[in-house]
PDB file of N, CA and C in Angstrom:
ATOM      1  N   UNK A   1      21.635  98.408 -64.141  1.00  0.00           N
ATOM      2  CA  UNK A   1      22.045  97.074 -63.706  1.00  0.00           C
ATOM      3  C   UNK A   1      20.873  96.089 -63.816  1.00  0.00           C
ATOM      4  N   UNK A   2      21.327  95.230 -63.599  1.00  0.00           N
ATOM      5  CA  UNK A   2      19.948  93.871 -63.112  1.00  0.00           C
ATOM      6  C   UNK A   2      19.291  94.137 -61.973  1.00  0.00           C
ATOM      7  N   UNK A   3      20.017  94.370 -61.091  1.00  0.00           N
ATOM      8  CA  UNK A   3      19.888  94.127 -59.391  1.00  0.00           C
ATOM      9  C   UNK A   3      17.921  94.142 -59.175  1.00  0.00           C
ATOM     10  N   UNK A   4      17.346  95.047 -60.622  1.00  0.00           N
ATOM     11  CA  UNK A   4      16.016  95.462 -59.902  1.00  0.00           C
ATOM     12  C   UNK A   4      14.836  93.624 -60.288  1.00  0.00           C
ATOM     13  N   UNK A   5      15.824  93.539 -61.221  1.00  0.00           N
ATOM     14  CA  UNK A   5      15.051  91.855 -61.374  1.00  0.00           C
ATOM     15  C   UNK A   5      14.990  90.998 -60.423  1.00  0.00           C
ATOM     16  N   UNK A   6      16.302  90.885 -59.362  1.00  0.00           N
ATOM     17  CA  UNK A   6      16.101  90.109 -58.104  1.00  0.00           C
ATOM     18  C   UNK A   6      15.419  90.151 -57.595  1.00  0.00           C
ATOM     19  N   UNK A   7      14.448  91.665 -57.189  1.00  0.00           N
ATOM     20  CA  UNK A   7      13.075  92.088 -56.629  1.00  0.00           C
ATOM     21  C   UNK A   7      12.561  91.648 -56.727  1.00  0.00           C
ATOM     22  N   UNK A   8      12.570  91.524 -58.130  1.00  0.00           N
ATOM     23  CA  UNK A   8      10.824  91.745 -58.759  1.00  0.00           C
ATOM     24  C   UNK A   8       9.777  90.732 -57.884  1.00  0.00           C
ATOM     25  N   UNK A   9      10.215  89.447 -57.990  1.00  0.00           N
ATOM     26  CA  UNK A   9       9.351  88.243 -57.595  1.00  0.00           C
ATOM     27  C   UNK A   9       8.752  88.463 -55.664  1.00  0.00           C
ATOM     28  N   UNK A  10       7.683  88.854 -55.888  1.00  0.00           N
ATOM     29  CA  UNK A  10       7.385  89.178 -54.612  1.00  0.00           C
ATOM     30  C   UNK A  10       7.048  87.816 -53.441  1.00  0.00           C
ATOM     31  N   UNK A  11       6.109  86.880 -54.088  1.00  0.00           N
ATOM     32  CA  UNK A  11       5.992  86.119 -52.670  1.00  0.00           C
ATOM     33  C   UNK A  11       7.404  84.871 -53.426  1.00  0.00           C
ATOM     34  N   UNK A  12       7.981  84.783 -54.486  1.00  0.00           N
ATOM     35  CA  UNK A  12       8.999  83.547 -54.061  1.00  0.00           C
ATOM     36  C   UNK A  12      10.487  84.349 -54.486  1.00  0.00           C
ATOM     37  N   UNK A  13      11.132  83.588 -53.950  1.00  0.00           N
ATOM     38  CA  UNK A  13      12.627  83.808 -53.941  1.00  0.00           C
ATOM     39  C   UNK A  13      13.046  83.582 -55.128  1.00  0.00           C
ATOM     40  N   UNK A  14      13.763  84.207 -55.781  1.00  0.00           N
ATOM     41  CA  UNK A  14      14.849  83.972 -57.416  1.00  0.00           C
ATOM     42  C   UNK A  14      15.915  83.140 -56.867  1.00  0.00           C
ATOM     43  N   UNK A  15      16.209  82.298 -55.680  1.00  0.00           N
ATOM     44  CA  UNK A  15      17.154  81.680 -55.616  1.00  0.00           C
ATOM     45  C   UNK A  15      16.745  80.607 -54.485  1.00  0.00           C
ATOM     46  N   UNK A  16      16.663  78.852 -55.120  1.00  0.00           N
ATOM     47  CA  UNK A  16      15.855  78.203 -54.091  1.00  0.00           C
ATOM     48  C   UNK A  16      16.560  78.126 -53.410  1.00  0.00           C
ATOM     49  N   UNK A  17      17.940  78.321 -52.976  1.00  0.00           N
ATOM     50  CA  UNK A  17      18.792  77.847 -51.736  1.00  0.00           C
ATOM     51  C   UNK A  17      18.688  78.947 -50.466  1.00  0.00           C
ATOM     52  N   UNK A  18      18.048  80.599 -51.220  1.00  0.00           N
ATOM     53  CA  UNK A  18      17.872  81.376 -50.172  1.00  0.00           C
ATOM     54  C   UNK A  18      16.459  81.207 -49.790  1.00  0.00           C
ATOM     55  N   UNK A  19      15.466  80.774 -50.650  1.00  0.00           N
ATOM     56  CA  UNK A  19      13.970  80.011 -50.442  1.00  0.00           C
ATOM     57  C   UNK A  19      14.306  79.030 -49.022  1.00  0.00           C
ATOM     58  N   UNK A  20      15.022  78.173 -48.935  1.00  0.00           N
ATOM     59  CA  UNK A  20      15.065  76.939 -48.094  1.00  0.00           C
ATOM     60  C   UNK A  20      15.770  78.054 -46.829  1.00  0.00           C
ATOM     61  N   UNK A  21      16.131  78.925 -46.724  1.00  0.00           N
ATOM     62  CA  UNK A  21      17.194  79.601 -45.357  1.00  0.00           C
ATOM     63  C   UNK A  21      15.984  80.572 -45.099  1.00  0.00           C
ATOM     64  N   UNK A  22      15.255  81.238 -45.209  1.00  0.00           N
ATOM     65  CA  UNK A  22      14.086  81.994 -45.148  1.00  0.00           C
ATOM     66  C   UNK A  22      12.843  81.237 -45.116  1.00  0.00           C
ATOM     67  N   UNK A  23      12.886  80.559 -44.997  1.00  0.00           N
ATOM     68  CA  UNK A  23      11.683  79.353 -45.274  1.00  0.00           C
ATOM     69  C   UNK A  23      10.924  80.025 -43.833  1.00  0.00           C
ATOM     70  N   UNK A  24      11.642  79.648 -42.719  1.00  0.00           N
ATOM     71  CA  UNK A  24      10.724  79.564 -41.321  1.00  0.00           C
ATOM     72  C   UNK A  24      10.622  80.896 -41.109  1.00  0.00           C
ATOM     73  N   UNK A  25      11.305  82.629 -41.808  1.00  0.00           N
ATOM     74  CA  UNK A  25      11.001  83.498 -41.383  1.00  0.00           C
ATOM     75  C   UNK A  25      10.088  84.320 -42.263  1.00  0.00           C
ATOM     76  N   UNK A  26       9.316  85.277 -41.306  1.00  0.00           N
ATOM     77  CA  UNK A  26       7.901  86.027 -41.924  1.00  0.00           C
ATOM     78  C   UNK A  26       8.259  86.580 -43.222  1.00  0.00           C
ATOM     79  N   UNK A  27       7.458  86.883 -43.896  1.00  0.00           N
ATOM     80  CA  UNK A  27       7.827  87.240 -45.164  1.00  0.00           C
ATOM     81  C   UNK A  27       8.506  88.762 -45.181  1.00  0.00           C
ATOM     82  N   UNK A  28       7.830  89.792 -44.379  1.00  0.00           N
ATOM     83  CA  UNK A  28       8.554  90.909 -43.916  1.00  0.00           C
ATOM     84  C   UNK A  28       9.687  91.100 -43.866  1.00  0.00           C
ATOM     85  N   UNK A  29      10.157  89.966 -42.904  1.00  0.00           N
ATOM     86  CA  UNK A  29      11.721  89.824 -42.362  1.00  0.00           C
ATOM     87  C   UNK A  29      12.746  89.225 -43.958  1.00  0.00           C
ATOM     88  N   UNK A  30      12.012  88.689 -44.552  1.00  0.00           N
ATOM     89  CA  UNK A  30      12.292  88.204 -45.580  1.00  0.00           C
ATOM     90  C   UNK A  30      13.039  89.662 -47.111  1.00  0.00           C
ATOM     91  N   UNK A  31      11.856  90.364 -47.130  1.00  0.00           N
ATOM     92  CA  UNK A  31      12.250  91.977 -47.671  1.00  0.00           C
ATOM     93  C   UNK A  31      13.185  92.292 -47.183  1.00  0.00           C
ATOM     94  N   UNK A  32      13.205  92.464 -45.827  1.00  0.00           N
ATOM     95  CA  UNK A  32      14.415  93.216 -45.526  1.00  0.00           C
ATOM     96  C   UNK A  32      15.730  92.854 -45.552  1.00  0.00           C
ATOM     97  N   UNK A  33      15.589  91.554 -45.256  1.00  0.00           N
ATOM     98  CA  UNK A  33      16.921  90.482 -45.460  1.00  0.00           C
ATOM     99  C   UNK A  33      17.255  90.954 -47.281  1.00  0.00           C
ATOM    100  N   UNK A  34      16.301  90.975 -47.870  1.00  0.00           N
ATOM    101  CA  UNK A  34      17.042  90.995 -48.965  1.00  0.00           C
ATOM    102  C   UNK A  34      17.286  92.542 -49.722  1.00  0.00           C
ATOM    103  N   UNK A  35      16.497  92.961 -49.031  1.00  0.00           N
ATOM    104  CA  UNK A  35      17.024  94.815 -49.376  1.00  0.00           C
ATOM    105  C   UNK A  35      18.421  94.639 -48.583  1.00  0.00           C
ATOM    106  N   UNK A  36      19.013  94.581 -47.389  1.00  0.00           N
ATOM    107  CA  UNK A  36      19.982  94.475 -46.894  1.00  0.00           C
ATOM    108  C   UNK A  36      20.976  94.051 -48.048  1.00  0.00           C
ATOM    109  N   UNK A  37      20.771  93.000 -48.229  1.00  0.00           N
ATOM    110  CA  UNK A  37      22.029  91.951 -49.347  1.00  0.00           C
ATOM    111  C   UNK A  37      22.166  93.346 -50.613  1.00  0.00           C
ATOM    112  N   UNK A  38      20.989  93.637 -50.992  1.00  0.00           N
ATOM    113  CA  UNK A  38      20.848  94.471 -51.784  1.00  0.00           C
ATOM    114  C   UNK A  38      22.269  95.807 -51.674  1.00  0.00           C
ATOM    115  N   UNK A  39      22.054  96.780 -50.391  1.00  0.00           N
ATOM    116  CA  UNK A  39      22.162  97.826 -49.879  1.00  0.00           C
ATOM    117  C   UNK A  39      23.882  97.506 -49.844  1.00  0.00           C
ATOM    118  N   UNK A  40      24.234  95.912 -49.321  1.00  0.00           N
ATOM    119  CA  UNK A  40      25.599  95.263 -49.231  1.00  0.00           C
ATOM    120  C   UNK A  40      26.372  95.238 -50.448  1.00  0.00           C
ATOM    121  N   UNK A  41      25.433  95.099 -51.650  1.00  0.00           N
ATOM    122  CA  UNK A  41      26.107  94.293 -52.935  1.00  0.00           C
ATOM    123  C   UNK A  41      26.440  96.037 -53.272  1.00  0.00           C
ATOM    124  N   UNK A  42      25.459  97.091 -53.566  1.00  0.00           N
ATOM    125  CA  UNK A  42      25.807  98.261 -54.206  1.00  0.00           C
ATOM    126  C   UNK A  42      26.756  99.156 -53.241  1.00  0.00           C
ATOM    127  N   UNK A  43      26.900  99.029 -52.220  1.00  0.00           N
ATOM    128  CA  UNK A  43      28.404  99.272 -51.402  1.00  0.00           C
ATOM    129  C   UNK A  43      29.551  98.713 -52.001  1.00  0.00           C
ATOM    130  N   UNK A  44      29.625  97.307 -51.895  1.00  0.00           N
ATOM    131  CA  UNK A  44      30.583  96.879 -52.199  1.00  0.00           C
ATOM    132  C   UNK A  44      31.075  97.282 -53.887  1.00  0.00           C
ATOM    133  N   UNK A  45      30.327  97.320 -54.817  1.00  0.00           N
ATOM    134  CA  UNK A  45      30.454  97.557 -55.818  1.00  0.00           C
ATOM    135  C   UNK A  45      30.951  99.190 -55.872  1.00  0.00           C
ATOM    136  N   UNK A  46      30.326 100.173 -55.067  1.00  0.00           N
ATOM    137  CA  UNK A  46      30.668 101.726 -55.247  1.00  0.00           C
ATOM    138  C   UNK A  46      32.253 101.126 -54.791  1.00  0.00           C
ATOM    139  N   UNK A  47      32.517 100.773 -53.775  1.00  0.00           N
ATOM    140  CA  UNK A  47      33.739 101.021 -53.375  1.00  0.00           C
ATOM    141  C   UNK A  47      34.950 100.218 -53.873  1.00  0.00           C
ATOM    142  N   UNK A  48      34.656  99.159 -54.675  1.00  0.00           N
ATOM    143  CA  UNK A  48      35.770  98.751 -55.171  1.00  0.00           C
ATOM    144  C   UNK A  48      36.013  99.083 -56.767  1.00  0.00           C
TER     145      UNK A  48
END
């Protein structure tokens, strides 16, 4: 798949609108927020 390109970019976001919603949180919290979305998208995909 792609999914591993969304990663890649470590200190900025591949998407400025999730840049501006993460803005005020630590960058940490930031990984995980997006491993989450991550962990969400390949669920949803196994199961439908």
């Amino acid at each position: 798949m792609g999914s591993t390109a969304i990663f890649r970019p470590c200190g900025t976001s591949p998407w400025p609108q999730f840049t501006i919603l993460l803005n005020p949180i630590p960058y940490p919290s930031q990984v995980s927020v997006f491993l989450g979305f991550g962990v969400l998208l390949l669920t949803s995909v196994r199961q439908s």
